[in-house]
N, C-alpha and C. Protein backbone atom coordinates (compact mmCIF):
# COMPACT_ATOMS: atom_id res chain seq x y z
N UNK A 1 121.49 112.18 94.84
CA UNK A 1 121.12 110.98 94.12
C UNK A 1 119.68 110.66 94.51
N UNK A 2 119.21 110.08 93.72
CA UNK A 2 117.55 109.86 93.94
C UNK A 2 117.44 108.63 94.40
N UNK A 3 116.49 108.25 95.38
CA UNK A 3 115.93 107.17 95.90
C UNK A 3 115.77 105.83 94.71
N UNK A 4 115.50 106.14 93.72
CA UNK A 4 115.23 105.06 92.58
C UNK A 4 116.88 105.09 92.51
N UNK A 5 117.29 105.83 92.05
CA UNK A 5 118.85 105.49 91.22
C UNK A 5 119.56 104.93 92.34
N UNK A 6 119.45 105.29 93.06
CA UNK A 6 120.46 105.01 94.23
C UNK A 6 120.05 103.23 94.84
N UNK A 7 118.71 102.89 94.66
CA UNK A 7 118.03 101.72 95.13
C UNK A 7 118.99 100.66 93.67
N UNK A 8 118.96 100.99 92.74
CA UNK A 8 119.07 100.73 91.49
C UNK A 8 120.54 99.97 91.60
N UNK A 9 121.23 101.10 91.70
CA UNK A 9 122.78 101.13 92.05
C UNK A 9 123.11 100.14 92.90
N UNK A 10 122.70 100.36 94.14
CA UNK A 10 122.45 99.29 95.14
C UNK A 10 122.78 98.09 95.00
N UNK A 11 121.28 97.77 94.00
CA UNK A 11 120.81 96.30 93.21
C UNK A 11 121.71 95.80 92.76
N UNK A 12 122.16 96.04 91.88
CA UNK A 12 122.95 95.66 90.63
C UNK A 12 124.46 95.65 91.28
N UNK A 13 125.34 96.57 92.36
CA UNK A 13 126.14 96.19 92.82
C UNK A 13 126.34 94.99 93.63
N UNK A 14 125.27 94.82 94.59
CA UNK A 14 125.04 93.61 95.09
C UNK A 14 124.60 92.16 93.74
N UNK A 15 124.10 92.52 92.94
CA UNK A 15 124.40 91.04 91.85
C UNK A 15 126.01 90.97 91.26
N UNK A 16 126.39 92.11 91.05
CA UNK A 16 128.17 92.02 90.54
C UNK A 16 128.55 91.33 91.86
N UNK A 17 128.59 91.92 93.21
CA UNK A 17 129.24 91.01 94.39
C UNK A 17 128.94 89.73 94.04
N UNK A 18 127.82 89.00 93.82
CA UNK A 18 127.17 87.55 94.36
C UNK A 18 127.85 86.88 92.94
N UNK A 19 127.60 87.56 91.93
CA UNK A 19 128.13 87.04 90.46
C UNK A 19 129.85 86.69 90.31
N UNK A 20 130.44 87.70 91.23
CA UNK A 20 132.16 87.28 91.27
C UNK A 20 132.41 85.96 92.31
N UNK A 21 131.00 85.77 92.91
CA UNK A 21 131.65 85.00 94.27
C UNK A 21 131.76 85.54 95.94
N UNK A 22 131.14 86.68 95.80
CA UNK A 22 130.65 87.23 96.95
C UNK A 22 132.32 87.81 97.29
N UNK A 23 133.43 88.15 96.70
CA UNK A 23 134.60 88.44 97.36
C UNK A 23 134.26 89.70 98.31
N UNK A 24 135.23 89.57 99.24
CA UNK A 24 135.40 90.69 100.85
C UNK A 24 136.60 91.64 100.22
N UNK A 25 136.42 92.94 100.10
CA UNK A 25 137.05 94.15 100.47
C UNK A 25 136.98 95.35 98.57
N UNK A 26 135.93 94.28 97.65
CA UNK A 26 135.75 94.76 96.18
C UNK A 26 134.46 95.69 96.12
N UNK A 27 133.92 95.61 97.23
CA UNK A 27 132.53 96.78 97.54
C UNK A 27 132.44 98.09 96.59
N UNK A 28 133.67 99.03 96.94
CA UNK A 28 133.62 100.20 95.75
C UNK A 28 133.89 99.78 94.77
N UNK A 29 134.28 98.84 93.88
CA UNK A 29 135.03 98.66 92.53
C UNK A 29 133.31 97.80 92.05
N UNK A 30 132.42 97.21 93.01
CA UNK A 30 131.16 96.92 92.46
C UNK A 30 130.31 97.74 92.56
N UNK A 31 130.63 99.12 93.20
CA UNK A 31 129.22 100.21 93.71
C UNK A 31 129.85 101.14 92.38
N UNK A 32 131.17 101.21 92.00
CA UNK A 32 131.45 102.17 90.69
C UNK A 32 130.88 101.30 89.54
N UNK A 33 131.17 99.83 89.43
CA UNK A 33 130.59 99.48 88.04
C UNK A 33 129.19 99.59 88.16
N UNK A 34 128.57 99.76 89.00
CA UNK A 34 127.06 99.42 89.13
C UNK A 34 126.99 100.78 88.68
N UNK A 35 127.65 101.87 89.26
CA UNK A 35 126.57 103.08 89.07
C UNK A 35 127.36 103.26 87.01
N UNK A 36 128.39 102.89 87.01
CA UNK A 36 128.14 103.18 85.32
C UNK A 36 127.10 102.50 84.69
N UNK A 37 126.98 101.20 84.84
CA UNK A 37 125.87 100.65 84.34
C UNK A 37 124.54 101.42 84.48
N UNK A 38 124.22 101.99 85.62
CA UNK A 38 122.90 102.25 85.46
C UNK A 38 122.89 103.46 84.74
N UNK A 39 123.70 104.32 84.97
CA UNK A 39 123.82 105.26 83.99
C UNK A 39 123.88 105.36 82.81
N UNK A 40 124.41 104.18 82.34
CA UNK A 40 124.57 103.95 81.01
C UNK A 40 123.04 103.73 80.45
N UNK A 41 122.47 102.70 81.48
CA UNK A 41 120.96 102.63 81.29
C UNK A 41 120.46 103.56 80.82
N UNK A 42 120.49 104.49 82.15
CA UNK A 42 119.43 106.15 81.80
C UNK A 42 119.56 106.63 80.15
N UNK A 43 120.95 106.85 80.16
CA UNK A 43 121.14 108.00 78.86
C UNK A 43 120.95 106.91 77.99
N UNK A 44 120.64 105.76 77.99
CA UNK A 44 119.67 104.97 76.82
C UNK A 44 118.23 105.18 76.69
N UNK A 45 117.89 105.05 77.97
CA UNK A 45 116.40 105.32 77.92
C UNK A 45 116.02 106.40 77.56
N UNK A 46 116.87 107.40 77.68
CA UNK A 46 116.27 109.01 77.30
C UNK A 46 116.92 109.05 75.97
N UNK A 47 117.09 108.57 75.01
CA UNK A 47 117.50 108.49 74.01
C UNK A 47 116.31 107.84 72.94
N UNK A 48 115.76 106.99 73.89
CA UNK A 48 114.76 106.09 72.62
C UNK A 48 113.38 107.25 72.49
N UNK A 49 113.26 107.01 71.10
CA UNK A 49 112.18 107.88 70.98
C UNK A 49 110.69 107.64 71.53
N UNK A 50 109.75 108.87 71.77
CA UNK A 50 108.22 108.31 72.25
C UNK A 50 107.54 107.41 71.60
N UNK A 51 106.75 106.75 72.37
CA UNK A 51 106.26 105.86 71.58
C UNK A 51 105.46 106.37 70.64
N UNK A 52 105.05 105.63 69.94
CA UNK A 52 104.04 106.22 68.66
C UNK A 52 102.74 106.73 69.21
N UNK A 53 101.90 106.10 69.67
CA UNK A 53 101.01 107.03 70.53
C UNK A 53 100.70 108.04 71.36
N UNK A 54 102.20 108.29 71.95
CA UNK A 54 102.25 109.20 73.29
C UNK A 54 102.54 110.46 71.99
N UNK A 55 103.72 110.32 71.04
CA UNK A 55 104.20 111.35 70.23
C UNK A 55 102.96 111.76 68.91
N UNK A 56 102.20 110.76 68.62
CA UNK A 56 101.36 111.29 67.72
C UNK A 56 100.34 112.51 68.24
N UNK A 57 100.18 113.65 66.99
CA UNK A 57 99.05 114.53 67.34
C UNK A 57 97.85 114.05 68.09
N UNK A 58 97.04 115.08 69.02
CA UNK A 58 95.89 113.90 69.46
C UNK A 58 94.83 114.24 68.27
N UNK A 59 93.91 113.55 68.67
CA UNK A 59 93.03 113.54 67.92
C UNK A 59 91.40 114.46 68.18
N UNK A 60 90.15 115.05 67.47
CA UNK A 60 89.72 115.88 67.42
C UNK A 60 88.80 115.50 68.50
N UNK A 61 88.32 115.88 69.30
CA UNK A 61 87.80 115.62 70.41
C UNK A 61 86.33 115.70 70.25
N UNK A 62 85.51 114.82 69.90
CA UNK A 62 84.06 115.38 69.56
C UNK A 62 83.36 116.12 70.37
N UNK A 63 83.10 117.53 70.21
CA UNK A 63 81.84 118.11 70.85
C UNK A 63 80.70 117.77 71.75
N UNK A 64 80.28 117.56 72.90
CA UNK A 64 79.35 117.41 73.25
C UNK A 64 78.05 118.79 73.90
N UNK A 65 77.13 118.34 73.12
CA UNK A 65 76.07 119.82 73.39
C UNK A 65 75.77 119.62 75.04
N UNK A 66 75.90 120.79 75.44
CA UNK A 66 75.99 120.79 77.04
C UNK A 66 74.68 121.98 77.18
N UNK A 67 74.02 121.12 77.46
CA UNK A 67 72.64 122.03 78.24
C UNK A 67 73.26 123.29 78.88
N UNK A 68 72.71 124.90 78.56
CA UNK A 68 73.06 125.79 79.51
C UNK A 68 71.96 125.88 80.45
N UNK A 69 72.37 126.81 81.51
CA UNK A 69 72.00 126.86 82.99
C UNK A 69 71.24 128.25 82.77
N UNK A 70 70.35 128.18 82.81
CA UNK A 70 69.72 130.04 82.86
C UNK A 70 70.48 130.93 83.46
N UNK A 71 70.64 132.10 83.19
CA UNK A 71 71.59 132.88 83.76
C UNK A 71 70.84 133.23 84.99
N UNK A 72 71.45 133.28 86.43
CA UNK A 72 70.93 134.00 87.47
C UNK A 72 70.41 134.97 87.52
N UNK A 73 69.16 135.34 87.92
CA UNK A 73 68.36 136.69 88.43
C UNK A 73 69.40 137.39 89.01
N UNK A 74 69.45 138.71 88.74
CA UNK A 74 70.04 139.40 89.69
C UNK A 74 69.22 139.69 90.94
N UNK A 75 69.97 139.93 92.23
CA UNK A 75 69.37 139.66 93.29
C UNK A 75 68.41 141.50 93.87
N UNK A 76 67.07 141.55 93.98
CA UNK A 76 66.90 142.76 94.07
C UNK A 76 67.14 143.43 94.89
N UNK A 77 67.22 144.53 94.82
CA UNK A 77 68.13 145.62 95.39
C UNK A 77 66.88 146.18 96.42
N UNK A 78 67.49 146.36 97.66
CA UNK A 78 66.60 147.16 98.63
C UNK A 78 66.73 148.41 98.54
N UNK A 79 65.36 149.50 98.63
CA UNK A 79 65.59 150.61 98.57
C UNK A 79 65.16 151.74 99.44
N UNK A 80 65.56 152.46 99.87
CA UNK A 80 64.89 152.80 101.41
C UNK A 80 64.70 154.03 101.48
């Protein structure tokens, strides 16, 4: 389980506890509804489509003229 989901799970079990009245010995029956809930979350969120910007083609990137660099001398050769 991942640090987020699991923090998540956590959360939300502890608001089901405080929301019934804080009852003593319902801990797993609020750590199982919590983790359906968040799950239920996820496979919503990965369901909604990209947003319109992220999913649209990008766009043409204008050209910029880039000064070239003279090509290096080759370095001369010693000859003996």
């Amino acid at each position: 389980m991942t640090d987020d989901r699991h923090h998540r799970i956590r959360q939300r079990a502890h608001a089901i506890w405080e929301s019934q009245g804080r009852p003593h010995g319902q801990d797993r029956d609020h750590w199982d509804q919590a983790t359906r809930e968040v799950d239920a979350e996820d496979a919503v969120a990965q369901k909604k489509p990209a947003p319109a910007a992220a999913s649209a083609k990008p766009k043409a990137v204008a050209r910029v003229a880039v000064a070239k660099r003279p090509a290096a001398k080759p370095a001369a050769r010693k000859t003996k």
